[in-house]
Protein backbone atom coordinates (compact mmCIF):
# COMPACT_ATOMS: atom_id res chain seq x y z
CA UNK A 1 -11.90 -13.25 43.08
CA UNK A 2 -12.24 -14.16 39.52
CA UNK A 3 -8.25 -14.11 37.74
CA UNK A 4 -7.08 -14.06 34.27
CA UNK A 5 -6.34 -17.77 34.09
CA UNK A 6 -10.06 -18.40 35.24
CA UNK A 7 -11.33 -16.07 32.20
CA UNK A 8 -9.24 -17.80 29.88
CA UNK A 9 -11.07 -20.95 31.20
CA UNK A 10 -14.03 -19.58 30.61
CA UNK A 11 -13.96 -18.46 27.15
CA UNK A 12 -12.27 -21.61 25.91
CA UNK A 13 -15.48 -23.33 27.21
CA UNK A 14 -17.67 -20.85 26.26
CA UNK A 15 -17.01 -18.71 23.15
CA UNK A 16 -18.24 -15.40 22.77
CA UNK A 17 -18.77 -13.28 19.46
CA UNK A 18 -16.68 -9.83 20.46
CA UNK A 19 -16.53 -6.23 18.62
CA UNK A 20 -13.09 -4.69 18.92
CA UNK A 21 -13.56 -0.94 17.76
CA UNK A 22 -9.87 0.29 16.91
CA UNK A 23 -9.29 -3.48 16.64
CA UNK A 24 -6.57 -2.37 14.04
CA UNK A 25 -5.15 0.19 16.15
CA UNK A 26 -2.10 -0.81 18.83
CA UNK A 27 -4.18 -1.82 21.79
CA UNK A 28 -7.02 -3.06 20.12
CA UNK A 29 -4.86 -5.65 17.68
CA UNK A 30 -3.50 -6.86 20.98
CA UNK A 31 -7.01 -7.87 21.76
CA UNK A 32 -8.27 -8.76 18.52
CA UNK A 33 -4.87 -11.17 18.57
CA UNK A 34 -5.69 -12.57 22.38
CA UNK A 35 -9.19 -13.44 21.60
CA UNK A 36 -8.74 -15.13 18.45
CA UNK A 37 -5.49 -17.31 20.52
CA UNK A 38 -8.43 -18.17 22.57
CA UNK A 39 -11.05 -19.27 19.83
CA UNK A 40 -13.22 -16.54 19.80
CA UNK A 41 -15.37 -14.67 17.29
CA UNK A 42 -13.89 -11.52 16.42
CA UNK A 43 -15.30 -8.61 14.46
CA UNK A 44 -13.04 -5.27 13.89
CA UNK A 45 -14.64 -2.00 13.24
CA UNK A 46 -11.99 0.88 12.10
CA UNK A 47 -12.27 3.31 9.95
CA UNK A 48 -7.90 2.90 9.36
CA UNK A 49 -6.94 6.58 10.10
CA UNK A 50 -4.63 5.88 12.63
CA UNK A 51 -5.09 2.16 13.03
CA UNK A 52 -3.16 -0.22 10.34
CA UNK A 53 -4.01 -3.49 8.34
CA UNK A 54 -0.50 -4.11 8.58
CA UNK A 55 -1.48 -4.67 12.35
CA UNK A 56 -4.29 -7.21 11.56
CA UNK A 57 -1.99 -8.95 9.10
CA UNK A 58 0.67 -9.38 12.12
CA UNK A 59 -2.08 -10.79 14.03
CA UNK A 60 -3.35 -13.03 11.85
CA UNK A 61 -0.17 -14.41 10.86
CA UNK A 62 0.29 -15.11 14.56
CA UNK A 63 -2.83 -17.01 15.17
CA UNK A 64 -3.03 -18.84 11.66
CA UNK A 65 -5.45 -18.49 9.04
CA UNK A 66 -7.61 -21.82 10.74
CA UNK A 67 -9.02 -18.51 13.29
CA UNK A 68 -10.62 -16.20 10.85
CA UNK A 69 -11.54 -12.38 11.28
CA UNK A 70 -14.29 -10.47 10.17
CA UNK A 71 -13.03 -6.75 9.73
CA UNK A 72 -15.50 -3.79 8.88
CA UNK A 73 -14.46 -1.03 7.67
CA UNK A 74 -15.79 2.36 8.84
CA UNK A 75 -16.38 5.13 10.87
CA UNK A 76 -17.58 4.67 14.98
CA UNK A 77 -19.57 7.84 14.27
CA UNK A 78 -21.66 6.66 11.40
CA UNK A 79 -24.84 5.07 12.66
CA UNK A 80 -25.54 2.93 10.10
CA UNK A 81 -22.12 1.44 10.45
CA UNK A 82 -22.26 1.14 14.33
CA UNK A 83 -25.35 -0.64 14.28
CA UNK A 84 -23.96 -3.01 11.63
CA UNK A 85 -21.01 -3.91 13.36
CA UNK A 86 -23.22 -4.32 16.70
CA UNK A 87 -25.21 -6.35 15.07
CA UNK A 88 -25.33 -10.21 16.49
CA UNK A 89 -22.63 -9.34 19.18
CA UNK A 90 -22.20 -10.60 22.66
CA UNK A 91 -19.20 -7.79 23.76
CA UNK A 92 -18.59 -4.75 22.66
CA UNK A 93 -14.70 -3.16 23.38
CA UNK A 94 -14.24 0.24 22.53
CA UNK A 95 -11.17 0.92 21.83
CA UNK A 96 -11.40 3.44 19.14
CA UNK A 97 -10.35 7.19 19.39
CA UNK A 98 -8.56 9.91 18.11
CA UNK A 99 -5.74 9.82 20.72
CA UNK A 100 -3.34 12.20 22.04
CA UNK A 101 -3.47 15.78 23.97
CA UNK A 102 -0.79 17.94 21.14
CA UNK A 103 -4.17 16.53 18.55
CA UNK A 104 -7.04 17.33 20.54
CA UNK A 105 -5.38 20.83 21.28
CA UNK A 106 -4.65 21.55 17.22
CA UNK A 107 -7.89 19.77 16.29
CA UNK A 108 -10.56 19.60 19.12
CA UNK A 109 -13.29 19.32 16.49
CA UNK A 110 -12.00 16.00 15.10
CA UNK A 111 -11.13 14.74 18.48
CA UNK A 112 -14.75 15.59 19.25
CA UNK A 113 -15.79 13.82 16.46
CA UNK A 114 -14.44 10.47 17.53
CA UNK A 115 -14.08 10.50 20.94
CA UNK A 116 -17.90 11.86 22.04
CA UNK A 117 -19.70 11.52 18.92
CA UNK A 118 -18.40 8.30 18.17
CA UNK A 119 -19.19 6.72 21.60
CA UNK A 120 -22.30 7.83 21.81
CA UNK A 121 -22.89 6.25 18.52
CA UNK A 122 -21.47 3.14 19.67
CA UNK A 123 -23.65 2.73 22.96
CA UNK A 124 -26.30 3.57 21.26
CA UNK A 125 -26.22 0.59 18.50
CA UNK A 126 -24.93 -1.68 21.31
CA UNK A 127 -27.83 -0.31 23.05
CA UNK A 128 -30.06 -1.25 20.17
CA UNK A 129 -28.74 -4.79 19.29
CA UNK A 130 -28.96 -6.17 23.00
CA UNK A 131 -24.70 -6.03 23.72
CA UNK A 132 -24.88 -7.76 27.36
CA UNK A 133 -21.26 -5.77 28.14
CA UNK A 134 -19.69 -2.45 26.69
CA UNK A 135 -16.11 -2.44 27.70
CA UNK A 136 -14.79 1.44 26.63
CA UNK A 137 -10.94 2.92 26.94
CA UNK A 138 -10.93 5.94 29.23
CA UNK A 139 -7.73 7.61 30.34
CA UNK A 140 -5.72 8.91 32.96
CA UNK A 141 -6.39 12.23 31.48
CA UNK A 142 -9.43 12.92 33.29
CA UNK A 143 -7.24 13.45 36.01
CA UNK A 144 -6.63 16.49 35.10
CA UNK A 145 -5.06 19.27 37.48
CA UNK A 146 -5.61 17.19 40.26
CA UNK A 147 -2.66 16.64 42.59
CA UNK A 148 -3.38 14.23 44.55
CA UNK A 149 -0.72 10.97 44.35
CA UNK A 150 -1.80 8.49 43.47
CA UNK A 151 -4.81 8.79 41.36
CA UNK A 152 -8.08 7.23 43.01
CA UNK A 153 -10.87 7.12 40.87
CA UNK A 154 -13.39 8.95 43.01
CA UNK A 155 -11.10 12.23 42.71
CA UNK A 156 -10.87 14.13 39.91
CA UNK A 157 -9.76 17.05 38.40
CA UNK A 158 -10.28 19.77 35.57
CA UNK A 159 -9.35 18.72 32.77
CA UNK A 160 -6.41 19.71 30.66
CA UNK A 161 -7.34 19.20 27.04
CA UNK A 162 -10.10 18.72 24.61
CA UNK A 163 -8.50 14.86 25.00
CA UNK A 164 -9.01 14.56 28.13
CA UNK A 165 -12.69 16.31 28.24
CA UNK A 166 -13.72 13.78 25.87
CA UNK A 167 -12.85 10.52 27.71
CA UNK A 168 -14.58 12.29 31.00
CA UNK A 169 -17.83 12.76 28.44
CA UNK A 170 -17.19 9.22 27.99
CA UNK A 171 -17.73 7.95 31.39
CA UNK A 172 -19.96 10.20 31.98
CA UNK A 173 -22.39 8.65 28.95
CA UNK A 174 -21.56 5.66 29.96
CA UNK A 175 -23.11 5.56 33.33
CA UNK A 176 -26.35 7.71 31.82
CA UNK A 177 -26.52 4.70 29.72
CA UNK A 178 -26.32 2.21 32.02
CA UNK A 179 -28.80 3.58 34.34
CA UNK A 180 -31.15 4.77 31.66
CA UNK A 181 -31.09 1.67 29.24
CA UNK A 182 -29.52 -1.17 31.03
CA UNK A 183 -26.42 -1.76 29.19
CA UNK A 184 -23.81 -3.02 31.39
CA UNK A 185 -20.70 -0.41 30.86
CA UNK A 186 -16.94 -0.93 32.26
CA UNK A 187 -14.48 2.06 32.02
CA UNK A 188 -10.59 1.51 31.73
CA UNK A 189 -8.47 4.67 32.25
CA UNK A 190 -5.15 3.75 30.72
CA UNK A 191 -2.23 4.88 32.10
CA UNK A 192 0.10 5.39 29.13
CA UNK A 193 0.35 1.97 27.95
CA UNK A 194 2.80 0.78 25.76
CA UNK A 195 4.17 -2.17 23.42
CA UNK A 196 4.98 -4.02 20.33
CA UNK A 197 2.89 -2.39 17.28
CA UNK A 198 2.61 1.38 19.02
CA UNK A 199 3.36 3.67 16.10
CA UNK A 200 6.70 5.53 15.93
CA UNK A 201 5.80 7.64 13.08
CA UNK A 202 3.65 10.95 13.44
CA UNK A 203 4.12 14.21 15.13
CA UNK A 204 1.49 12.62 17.68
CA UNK A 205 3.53 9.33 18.58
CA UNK A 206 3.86 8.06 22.70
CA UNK A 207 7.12 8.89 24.12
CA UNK A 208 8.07 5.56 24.18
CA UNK A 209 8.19 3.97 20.53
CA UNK A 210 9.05 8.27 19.40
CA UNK A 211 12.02 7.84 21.79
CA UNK A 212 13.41 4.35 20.31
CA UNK A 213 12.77 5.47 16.56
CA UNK A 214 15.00 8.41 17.68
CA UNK A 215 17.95 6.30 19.16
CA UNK A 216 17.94 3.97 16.35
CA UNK A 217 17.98 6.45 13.81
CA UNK A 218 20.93 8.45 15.56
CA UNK A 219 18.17 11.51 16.34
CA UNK A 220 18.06 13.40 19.74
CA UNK A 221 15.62 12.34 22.12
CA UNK A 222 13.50 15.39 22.59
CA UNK A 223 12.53 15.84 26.51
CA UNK A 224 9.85 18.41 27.23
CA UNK A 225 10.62 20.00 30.42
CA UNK A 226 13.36 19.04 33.06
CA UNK A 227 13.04 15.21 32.95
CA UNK A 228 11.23 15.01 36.46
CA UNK A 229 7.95 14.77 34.98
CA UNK A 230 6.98 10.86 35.56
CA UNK A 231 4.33 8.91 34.43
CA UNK A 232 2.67 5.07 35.39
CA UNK A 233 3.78 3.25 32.04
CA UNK A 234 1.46 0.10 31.41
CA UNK A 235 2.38 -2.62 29.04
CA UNK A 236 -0.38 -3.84 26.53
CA UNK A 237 -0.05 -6.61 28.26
CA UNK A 238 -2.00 -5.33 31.55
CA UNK A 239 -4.36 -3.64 29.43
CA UNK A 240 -5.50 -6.81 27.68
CA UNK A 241 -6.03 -8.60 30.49
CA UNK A 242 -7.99 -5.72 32.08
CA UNK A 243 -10.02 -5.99 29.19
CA UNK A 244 -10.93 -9.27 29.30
CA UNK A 245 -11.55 -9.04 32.89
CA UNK A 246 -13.70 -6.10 32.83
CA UNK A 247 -15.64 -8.26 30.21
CA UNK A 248 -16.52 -10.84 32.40
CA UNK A 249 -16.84 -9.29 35.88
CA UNK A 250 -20.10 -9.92 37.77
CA UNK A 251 -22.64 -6.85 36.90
CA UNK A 252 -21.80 -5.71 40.48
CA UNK A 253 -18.66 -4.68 38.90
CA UNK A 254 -19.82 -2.11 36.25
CA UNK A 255 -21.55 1.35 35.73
CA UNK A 256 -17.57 2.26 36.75
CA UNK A 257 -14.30 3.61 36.02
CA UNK A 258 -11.35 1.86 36.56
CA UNK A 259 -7.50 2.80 36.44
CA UNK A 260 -5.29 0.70 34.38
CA UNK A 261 -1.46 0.86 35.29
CA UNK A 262 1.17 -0.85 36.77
CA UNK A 263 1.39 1.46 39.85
CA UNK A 264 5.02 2.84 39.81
CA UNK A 265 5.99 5.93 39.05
CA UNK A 266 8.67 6.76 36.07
CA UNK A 267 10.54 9.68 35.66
CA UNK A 268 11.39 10.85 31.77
CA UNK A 269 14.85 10.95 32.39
CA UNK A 270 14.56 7.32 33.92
CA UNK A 271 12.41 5.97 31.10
CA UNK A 272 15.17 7.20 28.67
CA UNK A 273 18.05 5.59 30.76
CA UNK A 274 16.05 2.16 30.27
CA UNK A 275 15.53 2.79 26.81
CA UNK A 276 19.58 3.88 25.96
CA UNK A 277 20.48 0.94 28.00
CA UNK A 278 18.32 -1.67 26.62
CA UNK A 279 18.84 -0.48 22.88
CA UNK A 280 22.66 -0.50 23.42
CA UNK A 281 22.55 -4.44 23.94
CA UNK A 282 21.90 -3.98 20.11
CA UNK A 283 23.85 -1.68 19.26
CA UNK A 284 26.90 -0.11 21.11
CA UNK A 285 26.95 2.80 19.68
CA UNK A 286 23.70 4.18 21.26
CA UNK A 287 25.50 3.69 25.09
CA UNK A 288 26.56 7.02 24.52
CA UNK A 289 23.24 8.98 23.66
CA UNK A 290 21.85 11.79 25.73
CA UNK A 291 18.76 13.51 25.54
CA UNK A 292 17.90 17.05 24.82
CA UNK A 293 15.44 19.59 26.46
CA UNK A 294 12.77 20.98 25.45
CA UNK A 295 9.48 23.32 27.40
CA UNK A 296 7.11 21.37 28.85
CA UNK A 297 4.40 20.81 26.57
CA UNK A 298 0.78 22.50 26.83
CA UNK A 299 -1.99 20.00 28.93
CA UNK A 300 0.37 17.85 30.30
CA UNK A 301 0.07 17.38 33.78
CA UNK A 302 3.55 16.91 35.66
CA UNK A 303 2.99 13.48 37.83
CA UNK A 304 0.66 10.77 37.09
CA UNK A 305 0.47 7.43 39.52
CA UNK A 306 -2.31 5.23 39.74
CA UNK A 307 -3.80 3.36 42.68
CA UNK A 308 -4.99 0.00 40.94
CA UNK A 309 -6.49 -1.29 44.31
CA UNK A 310 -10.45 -0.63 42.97
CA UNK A 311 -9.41 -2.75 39.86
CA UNK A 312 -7.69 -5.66 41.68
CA UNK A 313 -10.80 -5.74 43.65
CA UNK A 314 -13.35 -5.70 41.31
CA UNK A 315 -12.37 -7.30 38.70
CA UNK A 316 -9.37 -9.41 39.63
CA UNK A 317 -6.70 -7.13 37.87
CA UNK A 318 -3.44 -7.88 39.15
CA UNK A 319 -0.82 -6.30 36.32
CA UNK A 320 1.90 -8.94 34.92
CA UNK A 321 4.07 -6.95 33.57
CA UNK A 322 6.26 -3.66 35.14
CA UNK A 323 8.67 -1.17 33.23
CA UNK A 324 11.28 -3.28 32.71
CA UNK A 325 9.33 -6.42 31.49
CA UNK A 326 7.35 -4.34 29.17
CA UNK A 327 10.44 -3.23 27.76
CA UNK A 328 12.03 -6.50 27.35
CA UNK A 329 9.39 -7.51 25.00
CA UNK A 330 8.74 -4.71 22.98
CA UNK A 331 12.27 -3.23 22.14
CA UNK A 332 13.38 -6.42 19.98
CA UNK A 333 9.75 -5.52 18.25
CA UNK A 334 11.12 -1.95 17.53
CA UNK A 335 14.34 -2.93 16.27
CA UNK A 336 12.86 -5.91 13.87
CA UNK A 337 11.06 -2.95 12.63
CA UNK A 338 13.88 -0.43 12.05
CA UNK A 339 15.55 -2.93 9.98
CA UNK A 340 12.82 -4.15 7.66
């Protein structure tokens, strides 16, 4: 079974030239920042709605100016654009989307937009310009109503939200693609990931950095529902390495879907004790927060728990980081933040 450290191998000895789509978005500067530690070319497509240069600035400060990056600036559903960012590239990973399910449900059209127009774009200028592997972010979403615990990848539900339909469209292109054209395709469905650079701001933030912006600024953490709902939280860390993986599996490996967790559940009202607890080693004062209720929240389903046992197998995933050690590393990120 081929493991992280023997990828990193790899690369170091034999560079690749990579396209990160979303490369300035939270996820994809993670990658951009991992394959440029590992003395790769990078190239960055995003169009900088939701993703930040701020991000790429971070990352390049990080690395050092010696390990340059080539950033492009545009939109994933302009073809001109995709095929000029595909051009002369040896991986493509597609990272770029208009995320959450509150958006897709106010705005379906733009989620439409950039999550199925967009990819299709994409695998159709990697198509074009000869990409040998098309690494694309799927989602737990197209789980759907499903009830099944944990998630296996052959069983799926209806889904829930314009989101959600769109990353099943994904998949579904995907394989078309591969079968029809040849592209080799890998699928990751994320299982709310989470980190250093994830976005606090917006009514569309994850739970996560939404809940810690909260806490520092002395706001109530909102919780939709009765706290029971629980979710498999997945540091960026896992996610980058699933990437990279996925990247360099044999070809037996793709054409699939994979789920990308930790596999543990977490309830709400859990996640926020971790996140009181570990913010009050800061500052005291936030020992005694408590959250507040609110209805559960249209096209959310209630329990989400992935079985990463296809992943491990196929493409060596075997998550570093749980919860807790997620946490660790991304809450001193959040506070640096808060205080400018």
């Amino acid at each position: 079974m081929t493991s992280i450290d023997d990828v990193h191998t790899e690369l170091r000895r034999q560079p690749r030239r990579w396209l990160v789509t979303g490369g300035a978005g939270f996820i994809g500067s993670h990658l951009v920042e991992t394959l440029l530690g590992l003395g790769q070319q990078v190239r960055v497509l995003d169009n900088f709605v939701t993703g930040s240069r701020a991000n790429l600035e971070d990352v390049q400060r990080r690395v050092g100016a010696a390990r340059p990056l080539t950033v492009l600036e545009g939109d994933v559903a302009d073809n001109a654009t995709c095929a000029e960012a595909c051009r002369d590239i040896d991986v493509v990973l597609h990272q770029a989307a208009l995320g959450s399910v509150p958006r897709s449900l106010a705005d379906p059209r733009a989620t439409h937009r950039a999550n199925v127009d967009g990819f299709v774009q994409m695998l159709l200028a990697a198509k074009e310009a000869g990409v040998a592997r098309f690494v694309y972010a799927s989602s737990s979403s197209v789980y759907g109503d499903h009830p099944e615990l944990p998630k296996v990848e052959a069983r799926i539900g209806r889904p829930l939200s314009p989101y959600a339909a769109s990353k099943l469209i994904n998949e579904v292109y995907a394989r078309v693609y591969q079968l029809g054209f040849g592209i080799e395709t890998v699928g990751l469905r994320y299982f709310n990931v989470f980190g250093p650079r994830q976005d606090p701001n917006g009514p569309y933030a994850a739970v996560i950095p939404k809940w810690v912006a909260a806490l520092l600024g002395g706001e109530p953490c909102v919780i939709n529902g009765d706290g029971e709902t629980s979710r498999d939280f997945c540091s960026v860390h896992n996610a980058v390495q699933a990437n990279l993986l996925a990247a360099l599996a044999p070809a037996s490996a793709t054409g699939e879907a994979y789920n990308v967790a930790f596999g543990a559940r977490t309830t709400l009202l859990e996640l926020f004790g971790m996140l009181r607890d570990g913010l009050a080693r800061e500052r005291r004062d936030i020992a005694a927060a408590q959250p507040s209720f609110g209805p559960f929240r249209a096209g959310d389903v209630r329990h989400s728990l992935a079985d990463i046992t296809s992943a491990r197998a196929a493409l060596g995933y075997v998550p570093t980081h749980d919860v807790q050690a997620g946490l660790a590393e991304a809450l001193p990120w959040y506070v640096a933040q808060a205080r400018g």
